[in-house]
C-alpha atoms as a PDB file:
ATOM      1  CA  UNK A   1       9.187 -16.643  -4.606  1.00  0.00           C
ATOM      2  CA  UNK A   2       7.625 -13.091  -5.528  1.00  0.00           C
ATOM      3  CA  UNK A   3       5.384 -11.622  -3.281  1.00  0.00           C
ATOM      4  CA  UNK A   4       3.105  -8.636  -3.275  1.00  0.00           C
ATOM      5  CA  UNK A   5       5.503  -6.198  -1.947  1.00  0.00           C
ATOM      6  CA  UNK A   6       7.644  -6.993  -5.117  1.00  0.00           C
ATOM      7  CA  UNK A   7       4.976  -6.130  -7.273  1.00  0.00           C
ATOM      8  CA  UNK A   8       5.326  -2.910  -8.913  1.00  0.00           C
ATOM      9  CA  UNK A   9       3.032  -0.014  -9.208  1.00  0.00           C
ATOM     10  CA  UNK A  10       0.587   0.033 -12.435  1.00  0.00           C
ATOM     11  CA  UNK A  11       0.929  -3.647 -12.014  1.00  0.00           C
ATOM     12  CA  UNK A  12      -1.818  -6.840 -11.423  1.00  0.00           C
ATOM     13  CA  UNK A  13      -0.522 -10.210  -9.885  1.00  0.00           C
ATOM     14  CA  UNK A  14      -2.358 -13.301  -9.016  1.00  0.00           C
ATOM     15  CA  UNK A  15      -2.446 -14.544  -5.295  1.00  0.00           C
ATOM     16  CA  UNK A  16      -0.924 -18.177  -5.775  1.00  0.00           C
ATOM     17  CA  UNK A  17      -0.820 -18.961  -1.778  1.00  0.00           C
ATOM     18  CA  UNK A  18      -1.368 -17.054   1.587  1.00  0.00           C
ATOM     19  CA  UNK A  19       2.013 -17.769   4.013  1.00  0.00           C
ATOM     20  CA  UNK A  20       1.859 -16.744   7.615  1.00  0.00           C
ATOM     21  CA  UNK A  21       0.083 -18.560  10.892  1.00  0.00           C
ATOM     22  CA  UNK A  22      -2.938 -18.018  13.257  1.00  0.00           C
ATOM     23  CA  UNK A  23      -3.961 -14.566  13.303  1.00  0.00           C
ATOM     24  CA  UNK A  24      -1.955 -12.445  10.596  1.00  0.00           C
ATOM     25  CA  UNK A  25      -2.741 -15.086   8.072  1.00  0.00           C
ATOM     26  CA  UNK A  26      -6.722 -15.168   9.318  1.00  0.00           C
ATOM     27  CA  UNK A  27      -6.836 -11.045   9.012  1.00  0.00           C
ATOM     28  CA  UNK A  28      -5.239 -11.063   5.812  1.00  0.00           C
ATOM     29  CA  UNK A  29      -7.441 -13.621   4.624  1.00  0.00           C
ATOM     30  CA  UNK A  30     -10.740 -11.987   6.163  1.00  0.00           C
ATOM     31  CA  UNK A  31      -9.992  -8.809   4.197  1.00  0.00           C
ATOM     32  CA  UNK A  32     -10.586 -11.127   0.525  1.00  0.00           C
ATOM     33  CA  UNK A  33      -6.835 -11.788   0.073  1.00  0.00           C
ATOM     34  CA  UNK A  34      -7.005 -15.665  -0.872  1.00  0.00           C
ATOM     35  CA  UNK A  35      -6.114 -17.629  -3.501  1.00  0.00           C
ATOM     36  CA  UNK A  36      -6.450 -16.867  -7.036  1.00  0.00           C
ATOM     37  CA  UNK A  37      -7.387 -13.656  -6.648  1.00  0.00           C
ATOM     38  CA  UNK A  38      -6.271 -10.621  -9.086  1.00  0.00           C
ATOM     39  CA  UNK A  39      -4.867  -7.747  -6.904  1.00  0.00           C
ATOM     40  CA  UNK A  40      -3.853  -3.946  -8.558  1.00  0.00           C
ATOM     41  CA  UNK A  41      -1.388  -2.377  -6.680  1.00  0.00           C
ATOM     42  CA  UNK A  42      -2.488   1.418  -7.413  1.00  0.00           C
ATOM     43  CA  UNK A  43       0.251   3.517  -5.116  1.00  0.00           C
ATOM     44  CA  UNK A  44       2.805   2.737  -2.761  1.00  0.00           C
ATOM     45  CA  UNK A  45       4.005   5.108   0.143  1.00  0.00           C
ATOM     46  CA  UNK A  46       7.093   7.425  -0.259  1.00  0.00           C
ATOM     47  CA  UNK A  47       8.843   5.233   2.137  1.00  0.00           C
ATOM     48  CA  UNK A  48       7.297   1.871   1.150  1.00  0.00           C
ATOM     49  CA  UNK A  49       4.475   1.711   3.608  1.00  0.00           C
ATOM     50  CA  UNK A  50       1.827   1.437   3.448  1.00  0.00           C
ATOM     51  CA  UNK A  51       0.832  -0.462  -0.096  1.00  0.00           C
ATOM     52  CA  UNK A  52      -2.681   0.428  -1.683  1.00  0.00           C
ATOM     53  CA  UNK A  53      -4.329  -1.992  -3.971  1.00  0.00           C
ATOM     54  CA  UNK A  54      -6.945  -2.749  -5.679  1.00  0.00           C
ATOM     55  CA  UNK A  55      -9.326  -6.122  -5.158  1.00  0.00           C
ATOM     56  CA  UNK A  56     -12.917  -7.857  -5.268  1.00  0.00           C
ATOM     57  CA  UNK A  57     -13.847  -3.941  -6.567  1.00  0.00           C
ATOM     58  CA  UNK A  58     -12.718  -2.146  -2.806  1.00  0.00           C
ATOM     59  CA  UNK A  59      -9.169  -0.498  -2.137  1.00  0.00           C
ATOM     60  CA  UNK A  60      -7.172  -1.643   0.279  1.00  0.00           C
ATOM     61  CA  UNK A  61      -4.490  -0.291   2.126  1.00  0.00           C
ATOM     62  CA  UNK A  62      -1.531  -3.218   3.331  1.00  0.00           C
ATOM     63  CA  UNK A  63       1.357  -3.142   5.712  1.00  0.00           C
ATOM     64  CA  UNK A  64       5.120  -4.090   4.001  1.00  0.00           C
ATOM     65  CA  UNK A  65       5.023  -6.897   6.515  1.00  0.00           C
ATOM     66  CA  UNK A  66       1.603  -8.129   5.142  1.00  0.00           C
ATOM     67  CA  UNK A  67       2.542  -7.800   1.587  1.00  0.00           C
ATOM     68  CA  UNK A  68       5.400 -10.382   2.174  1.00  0.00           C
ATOM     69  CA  UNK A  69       3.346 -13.466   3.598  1.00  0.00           C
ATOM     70  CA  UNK A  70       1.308 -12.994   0.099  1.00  0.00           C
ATOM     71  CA  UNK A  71       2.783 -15.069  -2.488  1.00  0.00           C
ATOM     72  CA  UNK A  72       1.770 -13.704  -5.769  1.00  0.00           C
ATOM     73  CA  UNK A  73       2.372 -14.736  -9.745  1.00  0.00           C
END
Protein backbone atom coordinates (compact mmCIF):
# COMPACT_ATOMS: atom_id res chain seq x y z
CA UNK A 1 0.00 0.00 0.00
CA UNK A 2 1.60 3.54 -0.89
CA UNK A 3 0.51 6.36 0.87
CA UNK A 4 1.00 10.07 0.64
CA UNK A 5 3.97 10.31 2.77
CA UNK A 6 5.69 7.96 0.17
CA UNK A 7 5.00 10.21 -2.48
CA UNK A 8 7.86 12.13 -3.62
CA UNK A 9 8.36 15.76 -4.16
CA UNK A 10 7.53 17.17 -7.87
CA UNK A 11 5.14 14.32 -7.78
CA UNK A 12 0.93 13.96 -8.24
CA UNK A 13 -0.89 10.79 -6.80
CA UNK A 14 -4.48 9.91 -6.75
CA UNK A 15 -6.33 9.44 -3.33
CA UNK A 16 -7.66 5.73 -3.80
CA UNK A 17 -9.14 5.48 -0.01
CA UNK A 18 -9.06 7.55 3.30
CA UNK A 19 -7.85 4.95 6.39
CA UNK A 20 -8.17 6.14 9.93
CA UNK A 21 -11.45 6.37 12.45
CA UNK A 22 -13.74 9.06 14.04
CA UNK A 23 -12.09 12.25 14.20
CA UNK A 24 -8.58 12.14 12.32
CA UNK A 25 -10.29 10.54 9.41
CA UNK A 26 -13.38 13.33 9.61
CA UNK A 27 -10.55 16.35 9.74
CA UNK A 28 -8.67 14.93 7.05
CA UNK A 29 -11.62 14.49 5.08
CA UNK A 30 -13.15 18.08 5.92
CA UNK A 31 -9.96 19.67 4.56
CA UNK A 32 -11.02 18.05 0.63
CA UNK A 33 -8.80 14.95 1.05
CA UNK A 34 -11.33 12.19 -0.32
CA UNK A 35 -11.41 9.91 -2.84
CA UNK A 36 -10.22 10.35 -6.25
CA UNK A 37 -8.76 13.34 -5.76
CA UNK A 38 -5.30 14.52 -7.50
CA UNK A 39 -2.92 15.84 -4.74
CA UNK A 40 0.79 17.72 -5.67
CA UNK A 41 3.08 17.34 -3.08
CA UNK A 42 5.11 20.76 -3.65
CA UNK A 43 7.84 20.61 -0.53
CA UNK A 44 8.45 18.52 2.29
CA UNK A 45 10.16 19.68 5.64
CA UNK A 46 13.96 19.19 6.27
CA UNK A 47 13.05 16.64 8.77
CA UNK A 48 9.94 15.19 7.07
CA UNK A 49 7.28 17.25 8.72
CA UNK A 50 5.32 18.85 7.88
CA UNK A 51 4.24 17.83 4.02
CA UNK A 52 2.85 20.73 1.71
CA UNK A 53 0.65 19.90 -1.16
CA UNK A 54 -1.23 20.99 -3.54
CA UNK A 55 -5.30 20.24 -3.99
CA UNK A 56 -8.91 21.45 -5.18
CA UNK A 57 -6.53 24.78 -6.23
CA UNK A 58 -5.48 25.66 -2.14
CA UNK A 59 -2.10 24.48 -0.44
CA UNK A 60 -2.13 22.51 2.26
CA UNK A 61 0.16 21.82 4.85
CA UNK A 62 -0.13 17.80 6.43
CA UNK A 63 1.29 16.10 9.45
CA UNK A 64 3.65 12.66 8.63
CA UNK A 65 1.02 10.95 10.73
CA UNK A 66 -1.81 12.28 8.42
CA UNK A 67 -0.05 11.53 5.27
CA UNK A 68 -0.01 7.76 6.26
CA UNK A 69 -3.89 7.09 6.79
CA UNK A 70 -4.07 8.49 2.97
CA UNK A 71 -3.83 5.74 0.62
CA UNK A 72 -2.76 7.10 -2.64
CA UNK A 73 -2.05 5.56 -6.43
Amino acid sequence: MKTLRDVGIGESARVVKVHGQGSIRRRVMDMGITKNVEIFVRKVAPLGDPIEVNLRGYELSLRKDDAEIIEVL
